[in-house]
C-alpha atoms as a PDB file:
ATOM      1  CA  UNK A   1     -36.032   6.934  -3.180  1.00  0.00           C
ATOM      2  CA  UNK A   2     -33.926   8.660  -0.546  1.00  0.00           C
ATOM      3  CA  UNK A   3     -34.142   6.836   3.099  1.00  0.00           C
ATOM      4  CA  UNK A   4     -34.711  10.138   5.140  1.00  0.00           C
ATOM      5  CA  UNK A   5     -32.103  10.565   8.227  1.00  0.00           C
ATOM      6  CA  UNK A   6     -32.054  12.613  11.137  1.00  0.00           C
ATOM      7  CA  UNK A   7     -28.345  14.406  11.309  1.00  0.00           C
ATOM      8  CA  UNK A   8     -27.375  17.084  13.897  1.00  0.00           C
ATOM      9  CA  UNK A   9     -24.931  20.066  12.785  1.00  0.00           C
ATOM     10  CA  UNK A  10     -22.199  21.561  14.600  1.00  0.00           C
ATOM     11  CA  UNK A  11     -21.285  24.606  12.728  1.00  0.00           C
ATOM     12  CA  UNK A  12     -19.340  28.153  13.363  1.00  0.00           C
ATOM     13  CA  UNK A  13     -21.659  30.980  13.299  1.00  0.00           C
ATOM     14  CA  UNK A  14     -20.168  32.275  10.117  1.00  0.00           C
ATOM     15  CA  UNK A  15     -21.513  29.856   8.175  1.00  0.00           C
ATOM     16  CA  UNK A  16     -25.162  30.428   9.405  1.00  0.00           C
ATOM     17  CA  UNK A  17     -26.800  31.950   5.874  1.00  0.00           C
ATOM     18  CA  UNK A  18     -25.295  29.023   3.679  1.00  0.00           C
ATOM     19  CA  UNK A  19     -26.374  26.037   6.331  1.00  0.00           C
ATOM     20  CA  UNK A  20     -29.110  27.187   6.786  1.00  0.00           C
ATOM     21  CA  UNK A  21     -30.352  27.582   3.357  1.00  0.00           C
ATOM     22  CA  UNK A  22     -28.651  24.186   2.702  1.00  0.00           C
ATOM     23  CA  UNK A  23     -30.591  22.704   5.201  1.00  0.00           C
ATOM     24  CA  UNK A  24     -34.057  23.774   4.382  1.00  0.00           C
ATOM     25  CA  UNK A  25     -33.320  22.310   0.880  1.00  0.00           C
ATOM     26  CA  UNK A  26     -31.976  19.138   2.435  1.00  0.00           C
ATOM     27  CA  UNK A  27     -34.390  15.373   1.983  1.00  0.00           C
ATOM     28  CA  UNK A  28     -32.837  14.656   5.693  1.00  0.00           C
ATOM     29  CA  UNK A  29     -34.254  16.332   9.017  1.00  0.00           C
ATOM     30  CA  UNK A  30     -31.505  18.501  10.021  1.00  0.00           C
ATOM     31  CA  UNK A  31     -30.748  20.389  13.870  1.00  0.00           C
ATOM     32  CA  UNK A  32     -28.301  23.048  14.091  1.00  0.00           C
ATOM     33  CA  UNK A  33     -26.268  24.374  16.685  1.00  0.00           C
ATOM     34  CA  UNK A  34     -24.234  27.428  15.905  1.00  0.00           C
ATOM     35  CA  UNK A  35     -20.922  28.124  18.223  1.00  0.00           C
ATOM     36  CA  UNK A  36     -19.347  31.573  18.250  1.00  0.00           C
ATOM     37  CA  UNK A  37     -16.695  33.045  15.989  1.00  0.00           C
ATOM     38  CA  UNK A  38     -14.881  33.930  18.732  1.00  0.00           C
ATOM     39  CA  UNK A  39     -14.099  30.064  19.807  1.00  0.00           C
ATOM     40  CA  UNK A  40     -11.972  30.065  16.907  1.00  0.00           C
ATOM     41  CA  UNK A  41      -9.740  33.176  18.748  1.00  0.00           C
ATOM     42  CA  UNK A  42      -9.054  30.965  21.871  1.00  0.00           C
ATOM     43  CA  UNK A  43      -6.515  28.273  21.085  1.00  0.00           C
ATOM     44  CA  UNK A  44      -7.152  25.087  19.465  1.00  0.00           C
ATOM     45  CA  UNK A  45      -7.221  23.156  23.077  1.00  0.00           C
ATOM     46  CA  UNK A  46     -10.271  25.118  24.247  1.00  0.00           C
ATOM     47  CA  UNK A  47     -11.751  25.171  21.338  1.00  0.00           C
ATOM     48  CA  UNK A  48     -11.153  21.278  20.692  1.00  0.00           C
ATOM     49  CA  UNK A  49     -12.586  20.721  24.233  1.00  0.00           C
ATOM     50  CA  UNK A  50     -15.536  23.231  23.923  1.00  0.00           C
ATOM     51  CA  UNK A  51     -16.973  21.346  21.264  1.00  0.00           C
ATOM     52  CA  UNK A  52     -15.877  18.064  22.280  1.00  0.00           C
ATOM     53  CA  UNK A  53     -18.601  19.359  25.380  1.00  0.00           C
ATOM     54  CA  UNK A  54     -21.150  20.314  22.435  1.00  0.00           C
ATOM     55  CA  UNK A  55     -21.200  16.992  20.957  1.00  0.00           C
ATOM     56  CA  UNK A  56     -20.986  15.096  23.988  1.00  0.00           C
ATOM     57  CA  UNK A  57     -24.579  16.833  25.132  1.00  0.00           C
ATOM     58  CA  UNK A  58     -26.060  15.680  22.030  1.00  0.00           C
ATOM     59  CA  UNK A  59     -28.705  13.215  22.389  1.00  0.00           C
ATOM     60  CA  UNK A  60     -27.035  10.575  19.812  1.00  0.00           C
ATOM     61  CA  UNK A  61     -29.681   8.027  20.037  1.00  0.00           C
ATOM     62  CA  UNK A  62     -31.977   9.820  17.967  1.00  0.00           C
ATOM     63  CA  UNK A  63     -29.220  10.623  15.078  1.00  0.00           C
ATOM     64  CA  UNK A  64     -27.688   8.986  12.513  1.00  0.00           C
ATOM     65  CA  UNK A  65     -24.688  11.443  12.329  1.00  0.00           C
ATOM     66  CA  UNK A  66     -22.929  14.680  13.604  1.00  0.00           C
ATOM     67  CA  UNK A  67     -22.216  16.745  10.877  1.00  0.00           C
ATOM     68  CA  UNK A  68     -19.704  19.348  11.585  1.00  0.00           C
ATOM     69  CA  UNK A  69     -19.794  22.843   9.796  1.00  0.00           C
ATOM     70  CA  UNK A  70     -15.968  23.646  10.095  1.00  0.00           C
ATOM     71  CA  UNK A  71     -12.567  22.876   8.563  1.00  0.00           C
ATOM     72  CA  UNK A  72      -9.653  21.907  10.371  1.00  0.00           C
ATOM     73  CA  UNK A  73      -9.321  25.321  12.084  1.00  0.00           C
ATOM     74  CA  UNK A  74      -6.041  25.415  12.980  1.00  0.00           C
ATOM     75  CA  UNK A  75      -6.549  22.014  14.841  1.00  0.00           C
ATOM     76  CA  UNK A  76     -10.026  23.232  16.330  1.00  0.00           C
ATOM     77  CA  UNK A  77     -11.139  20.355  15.588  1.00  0.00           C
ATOM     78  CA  UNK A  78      -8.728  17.882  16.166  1.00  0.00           C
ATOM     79  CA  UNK A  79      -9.897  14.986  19.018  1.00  0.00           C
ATOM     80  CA  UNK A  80     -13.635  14.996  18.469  1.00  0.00           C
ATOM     81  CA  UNK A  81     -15.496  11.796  18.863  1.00  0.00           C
ATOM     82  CA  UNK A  82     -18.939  10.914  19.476  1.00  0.00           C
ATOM     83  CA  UNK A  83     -20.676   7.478  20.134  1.00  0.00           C
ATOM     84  CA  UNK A  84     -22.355   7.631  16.405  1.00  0.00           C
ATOM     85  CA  UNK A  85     -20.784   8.448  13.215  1.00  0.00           C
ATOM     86  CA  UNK A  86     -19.279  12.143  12.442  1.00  0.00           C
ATOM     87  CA  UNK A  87     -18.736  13.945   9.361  1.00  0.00           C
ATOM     88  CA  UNK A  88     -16.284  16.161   8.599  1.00  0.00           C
ATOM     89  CA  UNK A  89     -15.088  18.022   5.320  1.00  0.00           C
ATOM     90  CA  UNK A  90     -11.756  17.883   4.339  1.00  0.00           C
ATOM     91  CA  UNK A  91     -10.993  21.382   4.732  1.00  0.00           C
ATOM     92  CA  UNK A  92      -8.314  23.795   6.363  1.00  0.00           C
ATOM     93  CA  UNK A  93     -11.012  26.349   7.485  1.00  0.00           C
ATOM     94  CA  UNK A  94     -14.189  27.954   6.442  1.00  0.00           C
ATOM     95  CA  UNK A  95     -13.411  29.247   3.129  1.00  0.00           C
ATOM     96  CA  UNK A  96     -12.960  26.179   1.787  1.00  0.00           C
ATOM     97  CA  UNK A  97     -16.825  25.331   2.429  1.00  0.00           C
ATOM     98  CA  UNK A  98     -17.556  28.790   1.390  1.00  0.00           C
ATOM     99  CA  UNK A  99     -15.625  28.363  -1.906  1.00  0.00           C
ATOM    100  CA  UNK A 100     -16.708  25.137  -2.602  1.00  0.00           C
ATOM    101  CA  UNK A 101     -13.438  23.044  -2.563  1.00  0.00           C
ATOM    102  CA  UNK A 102     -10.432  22.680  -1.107  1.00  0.00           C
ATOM    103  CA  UNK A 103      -8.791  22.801  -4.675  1.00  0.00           C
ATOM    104  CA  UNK A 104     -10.281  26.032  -5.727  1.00  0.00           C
ATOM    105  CA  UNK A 105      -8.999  27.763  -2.160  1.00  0.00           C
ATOM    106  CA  UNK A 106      -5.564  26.056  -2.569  1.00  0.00           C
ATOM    107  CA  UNK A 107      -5.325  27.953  -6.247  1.00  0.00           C
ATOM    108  CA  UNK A 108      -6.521  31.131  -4.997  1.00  0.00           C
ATOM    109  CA  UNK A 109      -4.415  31.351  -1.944  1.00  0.00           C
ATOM    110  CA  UNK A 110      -1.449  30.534  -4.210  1.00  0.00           C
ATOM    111  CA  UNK A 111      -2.067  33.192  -6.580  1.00  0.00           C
ATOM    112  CA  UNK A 112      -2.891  35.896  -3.600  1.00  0.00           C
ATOM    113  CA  UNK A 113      -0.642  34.549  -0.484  1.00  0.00           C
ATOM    114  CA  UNK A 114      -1.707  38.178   0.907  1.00  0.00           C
ATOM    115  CA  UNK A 115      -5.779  38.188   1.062  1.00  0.00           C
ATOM    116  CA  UNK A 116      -7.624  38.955   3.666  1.00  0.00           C
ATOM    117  CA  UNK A 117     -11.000  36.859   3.468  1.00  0.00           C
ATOM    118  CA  UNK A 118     -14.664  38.495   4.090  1.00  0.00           C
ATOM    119  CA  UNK A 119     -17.588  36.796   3.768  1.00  0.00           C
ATOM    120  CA  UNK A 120     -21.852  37.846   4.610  1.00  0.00           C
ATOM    121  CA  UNK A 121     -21.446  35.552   7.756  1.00  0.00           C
ATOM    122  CA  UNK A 122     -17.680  37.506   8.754  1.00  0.00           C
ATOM    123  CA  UNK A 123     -19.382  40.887   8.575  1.00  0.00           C
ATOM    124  CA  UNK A 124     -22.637  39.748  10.580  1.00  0.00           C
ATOM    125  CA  UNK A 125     -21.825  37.594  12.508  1.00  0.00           C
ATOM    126  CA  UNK A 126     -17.937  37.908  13.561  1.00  0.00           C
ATOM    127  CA  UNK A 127     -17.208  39.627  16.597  1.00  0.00           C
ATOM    128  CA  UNK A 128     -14.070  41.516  16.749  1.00  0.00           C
ATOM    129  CA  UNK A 129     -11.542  39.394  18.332  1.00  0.00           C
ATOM    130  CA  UNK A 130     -10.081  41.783  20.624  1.00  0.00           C
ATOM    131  CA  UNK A 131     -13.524  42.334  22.389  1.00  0.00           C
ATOM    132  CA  UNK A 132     -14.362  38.933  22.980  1.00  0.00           C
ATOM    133  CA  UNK A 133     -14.163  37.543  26.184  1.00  0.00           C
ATOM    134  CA  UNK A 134     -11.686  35.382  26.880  1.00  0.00           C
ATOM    135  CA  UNK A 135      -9.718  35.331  23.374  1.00  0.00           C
ATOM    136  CA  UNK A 136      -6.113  35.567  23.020  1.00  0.00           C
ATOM    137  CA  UNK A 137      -6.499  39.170  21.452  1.00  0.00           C
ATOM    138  CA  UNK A 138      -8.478  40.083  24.173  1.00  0.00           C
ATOM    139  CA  UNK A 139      -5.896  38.472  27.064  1.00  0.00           C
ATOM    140  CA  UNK A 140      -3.165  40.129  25.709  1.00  0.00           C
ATOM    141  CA  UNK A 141      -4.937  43.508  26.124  1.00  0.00           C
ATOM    142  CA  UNK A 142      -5.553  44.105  22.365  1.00  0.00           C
ATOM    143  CA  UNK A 143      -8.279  46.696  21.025  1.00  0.00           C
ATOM    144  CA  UNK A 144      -7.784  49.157  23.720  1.00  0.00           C
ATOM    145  CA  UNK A 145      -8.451  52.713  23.041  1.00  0.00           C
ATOM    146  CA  UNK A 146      -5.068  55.005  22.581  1.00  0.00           C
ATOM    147  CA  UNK A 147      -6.787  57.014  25.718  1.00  0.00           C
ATOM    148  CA  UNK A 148      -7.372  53.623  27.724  1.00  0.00           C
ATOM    149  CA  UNK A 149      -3.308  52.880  26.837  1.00  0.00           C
ATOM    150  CA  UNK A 150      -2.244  56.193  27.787  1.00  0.00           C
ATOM    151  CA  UNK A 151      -4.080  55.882  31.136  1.00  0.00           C
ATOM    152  CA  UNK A 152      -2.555  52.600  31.799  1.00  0.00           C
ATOM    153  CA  UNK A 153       1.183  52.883  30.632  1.00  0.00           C
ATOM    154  CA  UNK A 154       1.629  56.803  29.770  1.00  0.00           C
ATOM    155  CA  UNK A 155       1.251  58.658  26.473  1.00  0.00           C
ATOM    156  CA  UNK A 156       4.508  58.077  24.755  1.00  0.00           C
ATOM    157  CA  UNK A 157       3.993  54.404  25.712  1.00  0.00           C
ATOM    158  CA  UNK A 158       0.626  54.431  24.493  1.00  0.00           C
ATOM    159  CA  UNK A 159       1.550  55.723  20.806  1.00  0.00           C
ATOM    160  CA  UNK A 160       4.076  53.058  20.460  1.00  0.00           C
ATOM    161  CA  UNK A 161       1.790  50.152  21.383  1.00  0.00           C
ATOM    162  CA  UNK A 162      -0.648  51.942  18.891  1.00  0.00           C
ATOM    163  CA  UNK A 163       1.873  52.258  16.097  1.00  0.00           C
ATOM    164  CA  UNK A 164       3.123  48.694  16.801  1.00  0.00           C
ATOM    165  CA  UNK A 165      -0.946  47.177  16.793  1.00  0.00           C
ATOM    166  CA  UNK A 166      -1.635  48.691  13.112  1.00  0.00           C
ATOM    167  CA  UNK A 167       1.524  47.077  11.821  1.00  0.00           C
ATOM    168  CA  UNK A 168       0.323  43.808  12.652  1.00  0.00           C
ATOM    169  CA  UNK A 169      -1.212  43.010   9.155  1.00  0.00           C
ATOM    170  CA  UNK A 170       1.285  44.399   6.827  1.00  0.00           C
ATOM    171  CA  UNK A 171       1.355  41.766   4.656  1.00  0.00           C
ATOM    172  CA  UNK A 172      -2.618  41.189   3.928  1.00  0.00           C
ATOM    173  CA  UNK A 173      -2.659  43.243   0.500  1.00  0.00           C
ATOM    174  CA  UNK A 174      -5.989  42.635  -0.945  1.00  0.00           C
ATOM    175  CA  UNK A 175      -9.676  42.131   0.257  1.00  0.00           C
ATOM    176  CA  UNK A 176     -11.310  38.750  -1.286  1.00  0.00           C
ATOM    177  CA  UNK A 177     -15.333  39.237  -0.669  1.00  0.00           C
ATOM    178  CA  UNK A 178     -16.256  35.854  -0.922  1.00  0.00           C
ATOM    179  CA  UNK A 179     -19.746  36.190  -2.215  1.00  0.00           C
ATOM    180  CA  UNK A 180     -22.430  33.082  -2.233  1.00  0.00           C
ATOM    181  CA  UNK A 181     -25.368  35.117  -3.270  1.00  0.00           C
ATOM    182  CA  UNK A 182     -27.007  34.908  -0.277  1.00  0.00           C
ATOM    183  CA  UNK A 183     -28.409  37.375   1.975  1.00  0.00           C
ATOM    184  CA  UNK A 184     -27.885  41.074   1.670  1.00  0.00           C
ATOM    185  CA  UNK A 185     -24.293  40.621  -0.413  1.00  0.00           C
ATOM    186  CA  UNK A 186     -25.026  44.535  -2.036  1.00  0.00           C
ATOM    187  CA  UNK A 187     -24.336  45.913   1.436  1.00  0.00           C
ATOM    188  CA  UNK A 188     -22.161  43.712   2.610  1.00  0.00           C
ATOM    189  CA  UNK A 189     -19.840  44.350  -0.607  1.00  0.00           C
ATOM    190  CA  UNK A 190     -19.757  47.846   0.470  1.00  0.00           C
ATOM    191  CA  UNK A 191     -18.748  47.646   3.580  1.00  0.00           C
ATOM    192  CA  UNK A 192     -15.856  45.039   2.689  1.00  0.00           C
ATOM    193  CA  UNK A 193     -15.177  47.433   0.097  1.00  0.00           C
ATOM    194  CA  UNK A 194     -15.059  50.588   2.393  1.00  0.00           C
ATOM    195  CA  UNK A 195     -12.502  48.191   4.786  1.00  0.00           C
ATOM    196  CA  UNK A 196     -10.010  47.425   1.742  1.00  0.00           C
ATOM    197  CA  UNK A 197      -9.975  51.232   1.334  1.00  0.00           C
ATOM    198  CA  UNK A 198      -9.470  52.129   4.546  1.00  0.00           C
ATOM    199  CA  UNK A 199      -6.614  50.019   4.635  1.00  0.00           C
ATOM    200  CA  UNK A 200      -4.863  50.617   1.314  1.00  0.00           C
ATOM    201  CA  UNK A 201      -5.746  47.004  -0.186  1.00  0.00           C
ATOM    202  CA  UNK A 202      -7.173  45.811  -3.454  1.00  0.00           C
ATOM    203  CA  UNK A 203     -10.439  45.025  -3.435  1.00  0.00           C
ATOM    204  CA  UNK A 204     -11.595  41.670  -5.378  1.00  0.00           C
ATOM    205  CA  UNK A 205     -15.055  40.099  -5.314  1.00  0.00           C
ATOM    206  CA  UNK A 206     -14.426  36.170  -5.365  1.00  0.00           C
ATOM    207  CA  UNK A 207     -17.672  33.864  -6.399  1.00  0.00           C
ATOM    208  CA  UNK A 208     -18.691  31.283  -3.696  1.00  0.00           C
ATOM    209  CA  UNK A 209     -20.104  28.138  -3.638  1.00  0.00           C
ATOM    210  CA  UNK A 210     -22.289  26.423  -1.272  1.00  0.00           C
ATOM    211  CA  UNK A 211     -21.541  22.718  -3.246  1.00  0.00           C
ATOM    212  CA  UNK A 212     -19.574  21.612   0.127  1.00  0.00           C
ATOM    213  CA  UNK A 213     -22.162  22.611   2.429  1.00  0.00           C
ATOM    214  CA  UNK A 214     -25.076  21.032   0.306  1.00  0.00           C
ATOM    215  CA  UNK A 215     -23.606  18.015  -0.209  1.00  0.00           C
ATOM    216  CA  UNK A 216     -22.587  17.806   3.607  1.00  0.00           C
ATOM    217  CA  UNK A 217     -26.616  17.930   4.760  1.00  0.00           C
ATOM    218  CA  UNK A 218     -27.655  15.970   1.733  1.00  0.00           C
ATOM    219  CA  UNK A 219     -25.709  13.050   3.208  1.00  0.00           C
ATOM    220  CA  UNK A 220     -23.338  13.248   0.169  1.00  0.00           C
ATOM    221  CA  UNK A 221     -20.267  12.663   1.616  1.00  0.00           C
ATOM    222  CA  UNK A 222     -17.184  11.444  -1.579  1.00  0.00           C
ATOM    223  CA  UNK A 223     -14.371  10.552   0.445  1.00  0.00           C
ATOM    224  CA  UNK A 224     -12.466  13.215  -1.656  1.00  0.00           C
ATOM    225  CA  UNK A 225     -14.339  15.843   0.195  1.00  0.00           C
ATOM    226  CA  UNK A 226     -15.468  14.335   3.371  1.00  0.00           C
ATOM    227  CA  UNK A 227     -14.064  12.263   6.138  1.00  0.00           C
ATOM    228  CA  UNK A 228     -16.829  10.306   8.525  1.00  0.00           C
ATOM    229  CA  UNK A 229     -15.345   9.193  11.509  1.00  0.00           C
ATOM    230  CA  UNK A 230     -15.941   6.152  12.722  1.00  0.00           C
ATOM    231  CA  UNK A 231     -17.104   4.930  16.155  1.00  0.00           C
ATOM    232  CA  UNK A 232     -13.904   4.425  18.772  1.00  0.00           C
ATOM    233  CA  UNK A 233     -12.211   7.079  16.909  1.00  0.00           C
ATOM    234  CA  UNK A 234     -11.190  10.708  16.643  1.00  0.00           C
ATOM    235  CA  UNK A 235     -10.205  12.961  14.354  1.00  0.00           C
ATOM    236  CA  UNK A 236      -6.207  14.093  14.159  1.00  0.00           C
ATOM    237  CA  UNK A 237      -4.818  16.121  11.213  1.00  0.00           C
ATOM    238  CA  UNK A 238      -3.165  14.269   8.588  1.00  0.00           C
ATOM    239  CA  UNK A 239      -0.489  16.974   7.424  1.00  0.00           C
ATOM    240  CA  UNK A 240      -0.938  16.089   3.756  1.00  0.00           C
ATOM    241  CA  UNK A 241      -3.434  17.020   1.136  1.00  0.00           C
ATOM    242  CA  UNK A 242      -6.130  15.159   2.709  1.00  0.00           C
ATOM    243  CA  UNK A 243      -5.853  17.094   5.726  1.00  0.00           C
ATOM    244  CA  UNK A 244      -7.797  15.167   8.199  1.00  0.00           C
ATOM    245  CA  UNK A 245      -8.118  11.437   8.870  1.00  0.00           C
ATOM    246  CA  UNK A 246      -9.412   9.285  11.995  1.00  0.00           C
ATOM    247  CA  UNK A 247      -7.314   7.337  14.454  1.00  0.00           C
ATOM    248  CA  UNK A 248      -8.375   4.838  17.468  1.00  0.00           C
ATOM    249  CA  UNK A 249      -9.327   6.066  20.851  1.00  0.00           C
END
């Protein structure tokens, strides 16, 4: 008989579908709190502290464990700590939980170094980076209209810094639709496929699986896939195939 817990999740907005459909399967009470897409856009030290400030509101007497719904994120993570035990899966970003292992992302990415990932949760829930406030995108003055660049620097200005913005992604070649079967994938498809048109990619539909996250609210955490942190420390990248461990405060 499973000892029921009481674990609070931290988790990126993309992954809302698959947690929550993990979690209302789960033997363990489970709260969520979903952060923004666009904290991902504004630089791994404000990111790092924004959800350092997310954990440290949590009221940790009455749970067993955080429970964080990210990867590594380009060291988005990196720092957190909390007075009770956290959990974190031993992954780069998100589409290693969306996959279902780090090892079947690692053998994808190798065979297609130039995808360009799209998910049910990217399409719904991701806001453009250049129009959120406060991203790097958005700082440097990307997703401006050729009219708003024109009015600002002059037309012939204006074309180049248009010309120079949709050569930014030249090497993305294909469009991987990760699908996990949940939600409204049919549409979703579509429009990812419409995207990989529009740019001249390939289009390829890549089967998810929600293993990762189901085993992270189950409280099934194999220290191949998982890492749980450890009171007095924080989490720090490892730079090996691990890719995260825990140090001391």
């Amino acid at each position: 008989m499973i000892t029921q817990k009481r674990y609070y999740v931290l988790a990126c907005e993309i992954l809302f579908r698959e947690i929550c459909q993990a979690a209302s399967q789960s033997p363990h009470v489970i709260d969520i709190s979903f952060e923004k897409k666009a904290l991902h856009d504004m630089g791994d030290a404000y990111m790092s502290k924004a959800l350092q400030d997310r954990v440290n509101q949590i009221n940790h007497s009455i749970y067993d464990a955080v429970l964080l719904g990210y990867g590594l994120c380009n060291n988005g993570i990196k720092h957190l700590h909390a007075p009770i035990p956290i959990v974190a899966p031993r992954a780069h970003d998100c589409i290693t939980l969306l996959m279902g292992s780090k090892e079947k992302y690692a053998e994808y990415f190798a065979k297609n170094p130039g995808a360009y990932y799209q998910s049910s949760g990217w399409q719904e829930r991701g806001i453009a980076e250049s129009e959120a406030e406060g991203t790097i995108p958005q700082q440097l003055g990307m997703g401006k209209t050729y009219e708003e660049y024109a009015k600002e620097y002059g037309e012939e200005n204006a074309e180049f810094l248009m010309s120079m913005l949709s050569d930014m992604t030249p090497h993305y070649k294909k469009m991987a639709f990760i699908n996990n079967g949940i939600g409204d994938t049919t549409s979703i498809r579509e429009i990812a496929k419409q995207r990989a048109q529009d740019q001249d990619w390939e289009f390829e539909e890549v089967e998810g699986n929600n293993k990762l996250i189901e085993q992270l609210v189950n409280g099934q955490w194999n220290e191949k896939d998982f890492l749980i942190i450890p009171l007095s420390h924080k989490i720090t990248p490892s730079n090996d195939d691990s890719i995260i461990a825990s140090i001391p405060l």
